[in-house]
N, C-alpha and C. Protein backbone atom coordinates (compact mmCIF):
# COMPACT_ATOMS: atom_id res chain seq x y z
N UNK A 1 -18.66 -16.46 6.10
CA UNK A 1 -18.37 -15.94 4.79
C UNK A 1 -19.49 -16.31 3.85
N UNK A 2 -19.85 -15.67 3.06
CA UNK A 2 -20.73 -15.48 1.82
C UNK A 2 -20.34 -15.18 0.57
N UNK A 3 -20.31 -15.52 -0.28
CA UNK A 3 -20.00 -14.91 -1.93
C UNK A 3 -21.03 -14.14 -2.42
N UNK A 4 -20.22 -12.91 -3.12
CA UNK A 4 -20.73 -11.98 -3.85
C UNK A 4 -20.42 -11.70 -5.33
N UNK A 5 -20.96 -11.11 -6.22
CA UNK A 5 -20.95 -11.39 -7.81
C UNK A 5 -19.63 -10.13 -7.61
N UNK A 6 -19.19 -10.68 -8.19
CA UNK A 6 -17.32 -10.33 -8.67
C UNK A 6 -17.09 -10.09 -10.33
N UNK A 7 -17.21 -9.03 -10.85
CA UNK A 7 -16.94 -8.70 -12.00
C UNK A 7 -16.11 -9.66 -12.63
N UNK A 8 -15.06 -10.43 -12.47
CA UNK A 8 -14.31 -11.22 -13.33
C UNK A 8 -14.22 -12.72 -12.88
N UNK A 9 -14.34 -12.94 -11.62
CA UNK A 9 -14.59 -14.86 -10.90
C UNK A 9 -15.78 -14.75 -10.48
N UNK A 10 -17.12 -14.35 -10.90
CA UNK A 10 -18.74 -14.56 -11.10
C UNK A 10 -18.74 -13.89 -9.40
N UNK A 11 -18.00 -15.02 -8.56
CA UNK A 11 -18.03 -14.72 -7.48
C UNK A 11 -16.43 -14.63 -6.38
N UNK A 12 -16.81 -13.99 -4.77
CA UNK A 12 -15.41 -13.70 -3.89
C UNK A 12 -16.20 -13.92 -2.86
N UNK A 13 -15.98 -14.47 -2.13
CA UNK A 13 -15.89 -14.57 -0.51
C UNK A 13 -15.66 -12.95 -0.14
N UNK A 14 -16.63 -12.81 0.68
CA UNK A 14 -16.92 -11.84 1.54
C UNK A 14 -16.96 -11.94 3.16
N UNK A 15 -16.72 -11.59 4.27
CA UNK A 15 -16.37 -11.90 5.87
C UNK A 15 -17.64 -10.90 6.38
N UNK A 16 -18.41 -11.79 7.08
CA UNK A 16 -19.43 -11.33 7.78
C UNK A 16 -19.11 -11.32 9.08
N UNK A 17 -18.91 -10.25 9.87
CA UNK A 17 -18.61 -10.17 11.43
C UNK A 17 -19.44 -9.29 12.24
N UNK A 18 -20.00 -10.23 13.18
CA UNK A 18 -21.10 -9.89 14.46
C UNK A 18 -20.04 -9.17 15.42
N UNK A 19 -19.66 -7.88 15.95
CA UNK A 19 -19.06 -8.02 17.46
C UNK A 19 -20.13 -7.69 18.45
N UNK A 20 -19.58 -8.06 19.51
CA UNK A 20 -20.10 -8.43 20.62
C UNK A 20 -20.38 -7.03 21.23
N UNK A 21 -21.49 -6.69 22.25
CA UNK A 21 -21.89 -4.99 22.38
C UNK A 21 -20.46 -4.60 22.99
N UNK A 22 -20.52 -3.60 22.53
CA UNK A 22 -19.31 -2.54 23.01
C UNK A 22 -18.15 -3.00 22.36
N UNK A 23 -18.09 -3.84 21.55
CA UNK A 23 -16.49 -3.86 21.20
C UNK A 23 -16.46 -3.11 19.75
N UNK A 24 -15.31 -2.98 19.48
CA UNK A 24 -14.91 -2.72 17.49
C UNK A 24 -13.61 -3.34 17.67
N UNK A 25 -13.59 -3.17 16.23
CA UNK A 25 -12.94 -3.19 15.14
C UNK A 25 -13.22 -3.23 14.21
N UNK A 26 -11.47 -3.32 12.99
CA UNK A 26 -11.35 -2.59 11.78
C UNK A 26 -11.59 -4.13 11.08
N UNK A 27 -11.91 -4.24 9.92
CA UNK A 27 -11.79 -5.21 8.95
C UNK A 27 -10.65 -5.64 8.62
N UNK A 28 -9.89 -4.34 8.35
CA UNK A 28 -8.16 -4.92 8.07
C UNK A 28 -7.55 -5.90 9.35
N UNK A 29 -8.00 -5.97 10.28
CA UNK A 29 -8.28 -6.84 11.79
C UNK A 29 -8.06 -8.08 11.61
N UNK A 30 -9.31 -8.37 11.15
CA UNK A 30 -9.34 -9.74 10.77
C UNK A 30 -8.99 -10.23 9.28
N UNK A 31 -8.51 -9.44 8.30
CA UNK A 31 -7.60 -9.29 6.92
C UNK A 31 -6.08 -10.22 7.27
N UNK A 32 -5.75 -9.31 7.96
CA UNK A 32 -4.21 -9.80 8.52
C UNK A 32 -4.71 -10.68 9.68
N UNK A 33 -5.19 -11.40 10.56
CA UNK A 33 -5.48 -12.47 10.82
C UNK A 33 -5.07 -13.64 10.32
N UNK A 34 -6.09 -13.73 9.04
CA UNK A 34 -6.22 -14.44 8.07
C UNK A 34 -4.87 -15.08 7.17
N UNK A 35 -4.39 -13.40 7.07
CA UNK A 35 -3.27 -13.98 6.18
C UNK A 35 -2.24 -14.56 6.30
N UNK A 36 -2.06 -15.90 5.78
CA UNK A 36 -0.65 -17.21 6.01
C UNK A 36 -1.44 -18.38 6.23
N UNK A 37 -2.98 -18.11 7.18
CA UNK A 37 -3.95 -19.34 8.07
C UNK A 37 -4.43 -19.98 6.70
N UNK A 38 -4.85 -18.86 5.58
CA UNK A 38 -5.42 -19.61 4.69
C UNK A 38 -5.05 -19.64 3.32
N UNK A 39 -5.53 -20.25 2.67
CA UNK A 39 -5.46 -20.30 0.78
C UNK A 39 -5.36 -19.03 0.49
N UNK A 40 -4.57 -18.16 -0.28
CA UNK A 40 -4.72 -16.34 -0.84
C UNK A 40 -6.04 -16.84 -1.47
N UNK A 41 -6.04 -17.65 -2.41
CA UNK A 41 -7.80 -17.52 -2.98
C UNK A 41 -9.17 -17.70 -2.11
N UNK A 42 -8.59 -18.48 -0.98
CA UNK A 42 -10.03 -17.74 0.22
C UNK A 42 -9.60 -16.90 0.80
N UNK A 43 -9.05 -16.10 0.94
CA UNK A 43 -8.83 -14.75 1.61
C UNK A 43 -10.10 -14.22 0.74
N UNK A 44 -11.00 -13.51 2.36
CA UNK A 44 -11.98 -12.17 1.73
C UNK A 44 -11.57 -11.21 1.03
N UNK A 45 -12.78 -10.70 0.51
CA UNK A 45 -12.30 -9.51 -0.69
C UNK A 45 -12.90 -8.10 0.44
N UNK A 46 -13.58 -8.44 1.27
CA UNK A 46 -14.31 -7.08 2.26
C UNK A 46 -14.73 -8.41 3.24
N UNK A 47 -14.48 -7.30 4.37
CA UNK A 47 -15.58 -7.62 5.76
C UNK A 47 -16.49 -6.64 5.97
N UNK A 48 -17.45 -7.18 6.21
CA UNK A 48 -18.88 -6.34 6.46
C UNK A 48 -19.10 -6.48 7.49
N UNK A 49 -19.42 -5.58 8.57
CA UNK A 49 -20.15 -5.48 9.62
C UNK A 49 -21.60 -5.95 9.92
N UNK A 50 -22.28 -6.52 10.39
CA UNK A 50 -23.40 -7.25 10.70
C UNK A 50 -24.59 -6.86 12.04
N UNK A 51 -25.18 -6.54 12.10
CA UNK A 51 -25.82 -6.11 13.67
C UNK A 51 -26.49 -7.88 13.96
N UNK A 52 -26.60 -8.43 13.39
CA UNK A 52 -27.03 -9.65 13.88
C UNK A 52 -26.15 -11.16 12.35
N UNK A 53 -26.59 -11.91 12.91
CA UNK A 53 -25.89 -13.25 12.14
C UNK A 53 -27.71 -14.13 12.03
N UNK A 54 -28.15 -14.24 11.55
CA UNK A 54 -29.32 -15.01 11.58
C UNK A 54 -29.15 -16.38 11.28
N UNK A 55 -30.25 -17.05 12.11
CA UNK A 55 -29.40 -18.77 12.49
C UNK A 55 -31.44 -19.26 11.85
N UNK A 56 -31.03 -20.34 11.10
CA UNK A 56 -32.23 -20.83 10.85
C UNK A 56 -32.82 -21.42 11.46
N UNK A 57 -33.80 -22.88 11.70
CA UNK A 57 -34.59 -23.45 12.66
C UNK A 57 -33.89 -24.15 13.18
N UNK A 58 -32.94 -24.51 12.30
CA UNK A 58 -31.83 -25.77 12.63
C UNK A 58 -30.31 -25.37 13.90
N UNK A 59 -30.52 -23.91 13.85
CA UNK A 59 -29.29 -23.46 14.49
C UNK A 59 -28.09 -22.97 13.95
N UNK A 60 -28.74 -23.30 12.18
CA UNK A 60 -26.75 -22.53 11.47
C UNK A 60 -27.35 -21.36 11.26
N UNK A 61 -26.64 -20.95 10.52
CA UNK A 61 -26.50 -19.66 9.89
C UNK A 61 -27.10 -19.90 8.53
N UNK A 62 -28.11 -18.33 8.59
CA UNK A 62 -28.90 -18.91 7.61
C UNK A 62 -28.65 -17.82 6.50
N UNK A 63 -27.29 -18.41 5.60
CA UNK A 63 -26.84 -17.65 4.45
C UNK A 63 -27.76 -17.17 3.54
N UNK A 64 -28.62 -17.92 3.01
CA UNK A 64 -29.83 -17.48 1.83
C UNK A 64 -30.32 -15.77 2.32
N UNK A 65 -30.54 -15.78 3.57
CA UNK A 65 -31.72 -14.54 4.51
C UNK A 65 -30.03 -13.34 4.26
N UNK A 66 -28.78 -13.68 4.41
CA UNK A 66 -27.37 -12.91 4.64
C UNK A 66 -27.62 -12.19 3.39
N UNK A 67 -28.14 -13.02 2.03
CA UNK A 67 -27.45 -12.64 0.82
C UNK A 67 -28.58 -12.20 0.35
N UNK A 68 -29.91 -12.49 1.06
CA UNK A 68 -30.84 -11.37 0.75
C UNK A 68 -31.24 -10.39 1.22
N UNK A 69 -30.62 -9.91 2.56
CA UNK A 69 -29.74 -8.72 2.98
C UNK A 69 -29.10 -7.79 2.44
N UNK A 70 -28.01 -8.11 2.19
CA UNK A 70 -26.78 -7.98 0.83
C UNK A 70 -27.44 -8.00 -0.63
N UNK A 71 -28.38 -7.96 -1.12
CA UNK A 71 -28.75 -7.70 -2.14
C UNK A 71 -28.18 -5.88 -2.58
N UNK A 72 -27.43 -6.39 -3.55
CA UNK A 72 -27.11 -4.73 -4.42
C UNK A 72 -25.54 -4.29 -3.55
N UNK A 73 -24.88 -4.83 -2.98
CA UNK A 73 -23.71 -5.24 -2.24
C UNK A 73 -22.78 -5.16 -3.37
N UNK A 74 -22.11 -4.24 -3.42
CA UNK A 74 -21.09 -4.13 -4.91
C UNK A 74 -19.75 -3.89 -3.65
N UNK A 75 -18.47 -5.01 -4.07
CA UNK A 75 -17.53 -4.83 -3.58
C UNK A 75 -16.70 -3.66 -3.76
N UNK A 76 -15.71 -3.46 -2.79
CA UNK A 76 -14.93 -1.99 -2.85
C UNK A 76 -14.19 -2.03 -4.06
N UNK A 77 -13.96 -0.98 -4.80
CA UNK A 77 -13.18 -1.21 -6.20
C UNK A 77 -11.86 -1.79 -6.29
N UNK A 78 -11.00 -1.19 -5.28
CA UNK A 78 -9.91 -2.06 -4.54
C UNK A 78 -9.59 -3.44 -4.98
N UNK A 79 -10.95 -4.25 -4.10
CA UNK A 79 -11.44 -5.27 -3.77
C UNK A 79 -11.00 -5.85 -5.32
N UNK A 80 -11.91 -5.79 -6.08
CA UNK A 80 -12.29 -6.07 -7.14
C UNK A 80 -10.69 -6.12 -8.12
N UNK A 81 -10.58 -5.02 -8.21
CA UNK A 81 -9.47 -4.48 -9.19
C UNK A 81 -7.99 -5.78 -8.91
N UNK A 82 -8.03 -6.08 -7.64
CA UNK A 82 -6.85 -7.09 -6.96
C UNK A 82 -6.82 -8.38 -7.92
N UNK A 83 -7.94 -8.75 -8.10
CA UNK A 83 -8.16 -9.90 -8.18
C UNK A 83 -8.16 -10.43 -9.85
């Protein structure tokens, strides 16, 4: 997960998901997953699809390179309007 600028809480958690070749799924997927496991205020506002997850020298995930990716990334109005 990553945060994105959110018209009214600056920022929302957003769900970044890699699948594996040949598989899918829907976002609402892992939506209802989620919901009961966690806080309603970390519940994502969108899942985004990903063709790769980029891992820095160290081996994590290298969020800074995600969110400069995601540059200009405006959540679904939906999204937004919920919250």
């Amino acid at each position: 997960m990553i945060g994105v600028t959110h018209p009214k809480w600056d920022e929302r958690p957003i769900l970044l998901v890699q699948l594996k070749p040949g598989e899918q799924a829907e976002g609402r997927e892992f939506l209802n997953y989620l919901d009961g496991r966690i806080a309603k205020w970390w519940m994502p506002d969108d899942v985004v699809f990903v063709d790769e997850i980029p891992l820095g020298p160290t081996g994590k995930i290298d969020k800074k390179l995600l969110r400069q990716r995601l540059t200009g990334y405006a959540l679904p109005f939906d999204a937004a309007a919920r919250r």
